[in-house]
N, C-alpha and C. Protein backbone atom coordinates (compact mmCIF):
# COMPACT_ATOMS: atom_id res chain seq x y z
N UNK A 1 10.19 21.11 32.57
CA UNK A 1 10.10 20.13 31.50
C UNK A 1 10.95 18.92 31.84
N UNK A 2 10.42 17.70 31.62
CA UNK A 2 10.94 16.53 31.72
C UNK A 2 11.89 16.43 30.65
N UNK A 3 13.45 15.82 31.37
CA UNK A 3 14.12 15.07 30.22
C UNK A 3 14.40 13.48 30.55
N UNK A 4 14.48 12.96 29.26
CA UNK A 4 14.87 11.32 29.67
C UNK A 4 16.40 11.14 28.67
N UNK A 5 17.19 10.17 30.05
CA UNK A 5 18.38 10.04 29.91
C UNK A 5 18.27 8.23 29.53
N UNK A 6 18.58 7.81 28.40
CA UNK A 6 18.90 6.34 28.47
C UNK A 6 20.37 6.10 28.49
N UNK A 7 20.70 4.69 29.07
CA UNK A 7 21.96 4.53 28.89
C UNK A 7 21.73 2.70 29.34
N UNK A 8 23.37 2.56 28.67
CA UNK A 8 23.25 1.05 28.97
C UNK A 8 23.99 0.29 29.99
N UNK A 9 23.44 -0.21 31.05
CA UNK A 9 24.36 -0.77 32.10
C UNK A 9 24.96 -2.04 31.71
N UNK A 10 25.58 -2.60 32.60
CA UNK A 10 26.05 -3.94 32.90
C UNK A 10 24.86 -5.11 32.27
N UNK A 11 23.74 -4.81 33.38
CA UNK A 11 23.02 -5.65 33.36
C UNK A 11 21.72 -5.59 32.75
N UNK A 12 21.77 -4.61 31.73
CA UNK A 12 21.01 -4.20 30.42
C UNK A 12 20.69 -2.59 30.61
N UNK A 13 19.59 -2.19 30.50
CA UNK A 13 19.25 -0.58 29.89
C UNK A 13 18.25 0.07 30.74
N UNK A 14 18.82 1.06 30.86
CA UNK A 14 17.79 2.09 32.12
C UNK A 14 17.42 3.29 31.68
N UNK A 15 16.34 4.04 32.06
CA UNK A 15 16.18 5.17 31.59
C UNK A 15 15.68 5.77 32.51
N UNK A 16 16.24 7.27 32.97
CA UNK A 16 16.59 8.30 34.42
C UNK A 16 15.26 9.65 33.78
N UNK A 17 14.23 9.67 34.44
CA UNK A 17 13.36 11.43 34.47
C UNK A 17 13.98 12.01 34.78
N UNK A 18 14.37 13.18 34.57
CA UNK A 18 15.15 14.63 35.41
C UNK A 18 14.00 15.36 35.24
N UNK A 19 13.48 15.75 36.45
CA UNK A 19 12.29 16.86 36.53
C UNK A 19 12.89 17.88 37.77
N UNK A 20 12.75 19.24 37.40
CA UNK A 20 13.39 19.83 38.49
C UNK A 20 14.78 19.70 39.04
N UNK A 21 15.25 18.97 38.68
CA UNK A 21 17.00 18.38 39.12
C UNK A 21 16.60 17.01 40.02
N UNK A 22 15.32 16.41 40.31
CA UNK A 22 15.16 15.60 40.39
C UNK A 22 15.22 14.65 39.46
N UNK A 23 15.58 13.15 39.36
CA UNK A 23 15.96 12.03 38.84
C UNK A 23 15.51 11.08 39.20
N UNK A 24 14.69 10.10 38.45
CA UNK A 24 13.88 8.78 38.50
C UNK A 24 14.07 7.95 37.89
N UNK A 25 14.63 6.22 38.19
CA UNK A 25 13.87 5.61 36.79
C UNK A 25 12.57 5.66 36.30
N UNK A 26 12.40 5.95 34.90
CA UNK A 26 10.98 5.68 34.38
C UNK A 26 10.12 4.70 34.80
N UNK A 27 9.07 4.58 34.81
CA UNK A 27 8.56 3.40 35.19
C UNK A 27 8.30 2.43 34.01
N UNK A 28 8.68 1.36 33.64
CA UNK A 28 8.30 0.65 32.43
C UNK A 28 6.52 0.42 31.97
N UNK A 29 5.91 0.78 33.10
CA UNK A 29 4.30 0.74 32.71
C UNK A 29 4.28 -0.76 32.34
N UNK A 30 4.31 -1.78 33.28
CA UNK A 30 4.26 -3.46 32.84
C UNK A 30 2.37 -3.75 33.17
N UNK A 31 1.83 -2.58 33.92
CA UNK A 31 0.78 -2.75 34.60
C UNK A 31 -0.54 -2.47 33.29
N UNK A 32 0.22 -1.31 32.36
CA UNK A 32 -0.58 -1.24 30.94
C UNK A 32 -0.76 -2.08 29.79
N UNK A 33 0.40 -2.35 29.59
CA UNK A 33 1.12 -3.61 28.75
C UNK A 33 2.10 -4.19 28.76
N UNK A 34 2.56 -5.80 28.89
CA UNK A 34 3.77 -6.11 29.07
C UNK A 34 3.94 -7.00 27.74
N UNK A 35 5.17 -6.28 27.29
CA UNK A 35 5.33 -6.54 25.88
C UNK A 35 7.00 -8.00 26.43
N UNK A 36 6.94 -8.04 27.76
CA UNK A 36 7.68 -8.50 28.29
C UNK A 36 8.90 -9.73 27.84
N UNK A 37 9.18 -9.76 26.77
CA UNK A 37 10.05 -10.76 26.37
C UNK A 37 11.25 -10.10 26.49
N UNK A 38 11.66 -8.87 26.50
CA UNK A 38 12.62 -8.08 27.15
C UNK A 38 13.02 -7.07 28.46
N UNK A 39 13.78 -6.61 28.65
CA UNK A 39 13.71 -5.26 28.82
C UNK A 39 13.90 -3.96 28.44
N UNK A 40 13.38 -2.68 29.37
CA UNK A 40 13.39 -1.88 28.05
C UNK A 40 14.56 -1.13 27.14
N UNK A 41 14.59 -1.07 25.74
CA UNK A 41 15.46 -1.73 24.72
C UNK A 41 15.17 -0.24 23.79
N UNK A 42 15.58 -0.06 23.05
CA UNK A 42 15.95 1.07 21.79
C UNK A 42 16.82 1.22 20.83
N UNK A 43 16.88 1.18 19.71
CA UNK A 43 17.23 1.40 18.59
C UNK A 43 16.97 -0.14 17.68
N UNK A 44 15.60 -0.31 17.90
CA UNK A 44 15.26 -1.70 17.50
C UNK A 44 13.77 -1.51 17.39
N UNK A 45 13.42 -2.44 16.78
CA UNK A 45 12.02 -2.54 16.66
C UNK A 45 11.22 -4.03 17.74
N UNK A 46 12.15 -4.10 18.35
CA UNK A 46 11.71 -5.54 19.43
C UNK A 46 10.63 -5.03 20.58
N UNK A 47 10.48 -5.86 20.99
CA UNK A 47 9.64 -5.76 22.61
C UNK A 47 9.75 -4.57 23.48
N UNK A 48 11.17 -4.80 23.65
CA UNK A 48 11.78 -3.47 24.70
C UNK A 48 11.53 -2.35 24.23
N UNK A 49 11.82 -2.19 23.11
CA UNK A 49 11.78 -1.01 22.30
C UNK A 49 9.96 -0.30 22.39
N UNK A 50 9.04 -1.43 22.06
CA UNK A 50 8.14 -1.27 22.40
C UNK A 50 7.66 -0.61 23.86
N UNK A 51 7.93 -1.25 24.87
CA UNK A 51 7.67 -1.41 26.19
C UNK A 51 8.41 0.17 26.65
N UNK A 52 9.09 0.81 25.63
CA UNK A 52 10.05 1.87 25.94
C UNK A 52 9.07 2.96 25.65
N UNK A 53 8.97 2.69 24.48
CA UNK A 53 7.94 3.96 23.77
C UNK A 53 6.46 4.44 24.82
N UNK A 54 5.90 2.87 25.43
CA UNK A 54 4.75 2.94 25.84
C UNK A 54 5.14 3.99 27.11
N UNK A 55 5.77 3.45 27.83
CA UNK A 55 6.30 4.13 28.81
C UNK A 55 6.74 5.67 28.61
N UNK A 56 7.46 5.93 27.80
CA UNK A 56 7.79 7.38 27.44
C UNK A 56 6.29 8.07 27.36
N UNK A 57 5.50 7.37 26.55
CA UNK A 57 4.06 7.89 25.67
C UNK A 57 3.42 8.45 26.76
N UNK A 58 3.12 7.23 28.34
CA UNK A 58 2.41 7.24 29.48
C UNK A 58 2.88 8.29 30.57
N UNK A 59 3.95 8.71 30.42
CA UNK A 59 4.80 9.67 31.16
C UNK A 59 4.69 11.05 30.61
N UNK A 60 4.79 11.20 29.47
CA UNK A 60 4.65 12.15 29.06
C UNK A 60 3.09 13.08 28.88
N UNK A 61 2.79 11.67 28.28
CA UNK A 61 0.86 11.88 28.13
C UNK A 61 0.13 12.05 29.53
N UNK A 62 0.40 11.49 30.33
CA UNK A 62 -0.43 11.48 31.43
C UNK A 62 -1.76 10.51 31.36
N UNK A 63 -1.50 10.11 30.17
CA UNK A 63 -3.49 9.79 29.49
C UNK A 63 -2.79 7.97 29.53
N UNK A 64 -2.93 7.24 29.88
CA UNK A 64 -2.86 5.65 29.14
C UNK A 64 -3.47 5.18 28.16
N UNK A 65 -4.92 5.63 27.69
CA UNK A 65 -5.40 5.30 26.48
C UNK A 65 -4.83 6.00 25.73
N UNK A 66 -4.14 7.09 25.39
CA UNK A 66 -3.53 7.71 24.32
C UNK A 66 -2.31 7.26 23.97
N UNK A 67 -1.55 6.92 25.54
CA UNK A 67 -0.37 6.27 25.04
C UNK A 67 -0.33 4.88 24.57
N UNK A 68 -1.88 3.98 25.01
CA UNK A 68 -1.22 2.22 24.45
C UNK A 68 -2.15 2.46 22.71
N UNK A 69 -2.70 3.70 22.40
CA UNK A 69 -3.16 4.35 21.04
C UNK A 69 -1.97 4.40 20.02
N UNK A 70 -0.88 5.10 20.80
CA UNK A 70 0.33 5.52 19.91
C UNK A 70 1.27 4.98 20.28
N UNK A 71 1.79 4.10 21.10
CA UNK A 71 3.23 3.70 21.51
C UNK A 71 3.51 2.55 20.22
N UNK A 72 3.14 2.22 19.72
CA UNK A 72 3.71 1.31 18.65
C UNK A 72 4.22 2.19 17.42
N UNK A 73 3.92 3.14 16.90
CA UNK A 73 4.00 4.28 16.05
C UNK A 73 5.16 5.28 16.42
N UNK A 74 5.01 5.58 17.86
CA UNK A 74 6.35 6.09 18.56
C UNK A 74 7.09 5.26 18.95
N UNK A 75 7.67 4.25 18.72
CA UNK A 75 8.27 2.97 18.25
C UNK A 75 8.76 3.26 17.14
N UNK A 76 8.45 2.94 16.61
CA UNK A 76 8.56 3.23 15.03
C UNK A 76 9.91 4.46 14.28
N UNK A 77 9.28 5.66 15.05
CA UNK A 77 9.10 6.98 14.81
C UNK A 77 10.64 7.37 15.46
N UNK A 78 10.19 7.26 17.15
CA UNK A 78 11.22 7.58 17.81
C UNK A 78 12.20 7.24 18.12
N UNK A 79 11.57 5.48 19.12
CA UNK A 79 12.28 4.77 19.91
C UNK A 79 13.56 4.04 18.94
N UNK A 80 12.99 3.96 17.75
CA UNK A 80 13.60 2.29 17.18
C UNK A 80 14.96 3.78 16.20
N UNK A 81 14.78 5.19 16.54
CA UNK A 81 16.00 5.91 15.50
C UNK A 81 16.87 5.75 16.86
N UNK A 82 16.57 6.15 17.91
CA UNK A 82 17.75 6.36 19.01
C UNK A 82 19.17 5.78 18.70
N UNK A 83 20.53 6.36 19.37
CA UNK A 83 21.17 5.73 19.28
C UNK A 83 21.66 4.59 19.96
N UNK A 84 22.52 3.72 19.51
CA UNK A 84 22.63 2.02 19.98
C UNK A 84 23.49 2.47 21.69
N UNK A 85 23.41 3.76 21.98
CA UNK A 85 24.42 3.86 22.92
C UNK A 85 23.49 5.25 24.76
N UNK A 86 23.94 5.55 24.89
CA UNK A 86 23.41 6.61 25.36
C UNK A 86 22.96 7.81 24.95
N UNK A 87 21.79 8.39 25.30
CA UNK A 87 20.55 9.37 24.77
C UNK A 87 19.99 10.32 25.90
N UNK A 88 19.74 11.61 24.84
CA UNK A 88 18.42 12.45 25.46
C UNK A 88 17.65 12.53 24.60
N UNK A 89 16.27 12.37 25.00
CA UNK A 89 15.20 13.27 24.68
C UNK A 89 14.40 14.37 25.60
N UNK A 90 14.12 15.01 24.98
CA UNK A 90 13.28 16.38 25.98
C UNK A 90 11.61 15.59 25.73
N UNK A 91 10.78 16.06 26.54
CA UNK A 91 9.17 15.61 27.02
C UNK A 91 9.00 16.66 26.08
N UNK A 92 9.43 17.68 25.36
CA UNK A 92 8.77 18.44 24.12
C UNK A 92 9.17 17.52 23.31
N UNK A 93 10.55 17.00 22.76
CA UNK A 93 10.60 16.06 21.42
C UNK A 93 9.07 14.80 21.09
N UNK A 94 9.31 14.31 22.70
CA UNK A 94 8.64 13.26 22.42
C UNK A 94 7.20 13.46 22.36
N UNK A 95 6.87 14.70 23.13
CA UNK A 95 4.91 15.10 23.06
C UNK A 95 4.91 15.49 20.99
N UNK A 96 6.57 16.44 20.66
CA UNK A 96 6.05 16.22 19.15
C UNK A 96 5.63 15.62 18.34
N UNK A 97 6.47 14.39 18.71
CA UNK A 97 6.14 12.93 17.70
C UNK A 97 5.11 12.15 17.82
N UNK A 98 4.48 12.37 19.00
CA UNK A 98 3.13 11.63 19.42
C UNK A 98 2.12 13.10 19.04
N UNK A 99 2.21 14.00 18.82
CA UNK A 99 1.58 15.14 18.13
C UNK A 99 0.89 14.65 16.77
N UNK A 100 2.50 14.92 16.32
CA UNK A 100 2.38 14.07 14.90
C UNK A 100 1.96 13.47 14.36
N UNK A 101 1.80 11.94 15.50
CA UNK A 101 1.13 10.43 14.77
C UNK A 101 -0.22 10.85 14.96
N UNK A 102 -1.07 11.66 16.20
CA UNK A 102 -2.23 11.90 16.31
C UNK A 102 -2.47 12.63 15.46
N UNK A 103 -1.72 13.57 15.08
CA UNK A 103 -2.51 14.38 13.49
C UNK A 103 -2.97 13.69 12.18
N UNK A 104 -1.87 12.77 12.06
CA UNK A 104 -1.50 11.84 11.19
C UNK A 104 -3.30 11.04 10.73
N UNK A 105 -3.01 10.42 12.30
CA UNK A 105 -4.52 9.51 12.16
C UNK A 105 -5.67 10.25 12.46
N UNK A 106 -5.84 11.53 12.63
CA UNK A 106 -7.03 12.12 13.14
C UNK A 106 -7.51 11.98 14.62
N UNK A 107 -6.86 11.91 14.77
CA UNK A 107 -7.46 11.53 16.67
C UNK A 107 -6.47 12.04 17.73
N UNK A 108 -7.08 13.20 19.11
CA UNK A 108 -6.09 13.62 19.39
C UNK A 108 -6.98 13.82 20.64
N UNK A 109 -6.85 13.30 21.67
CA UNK A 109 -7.23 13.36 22.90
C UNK A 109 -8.42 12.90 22.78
């Protein structure tokens, strides 16, 4: 199971995959949508924050139409409660909450 580590550098905000004891930056997914007036950002409802969720959504989902479906909602939901500082989430928290919004609206794969 994937976990994601955010934290805030110097020169703004990064977020690390741990899969296996392996470690990645996420990829921001700029190639799906670039919500680009930031970078990626959390505990806010801005751009980054956006651009965060999508990315989490696309990583987790595997699917891109499901995630640019729900990343504004997991925004909402997830990205914009985080704290203003350093974070985990587990790839189960976040498949919950995108569970959720798809139950929510009726549509799920």
């Amino acid at each position: 199971m994937k976990v994601y580590h955010g934290r805030r550098e110097e020169h703004g905000c990064a977020v690390d995959v741990e899969e296996d004891g392996e470690a990645c930056l996420l990829d921001p997914r700029y190639d799906l949508h670039n919500h680009a007036s930031e970078d990626l950002e959390w505990g806010s409802f801005g751009t980054g924050a956006a651009q965060l969720a999508l990315a989490l959504a696309a990583d987790v989902l595997g699917d891109d139409a499901r995630a640019l479906r729900v990343h504004q909602r997991l925004k909402a939901r997830l990205v914009a409660t985080l704290p203003d500082d350093d974070w985990v989430l587990t790839e189960g928290r976040v498949r919950a909450v995108i569970d959720a919004i798809e139950l929510e609206h009726g549509r799920r794969r």
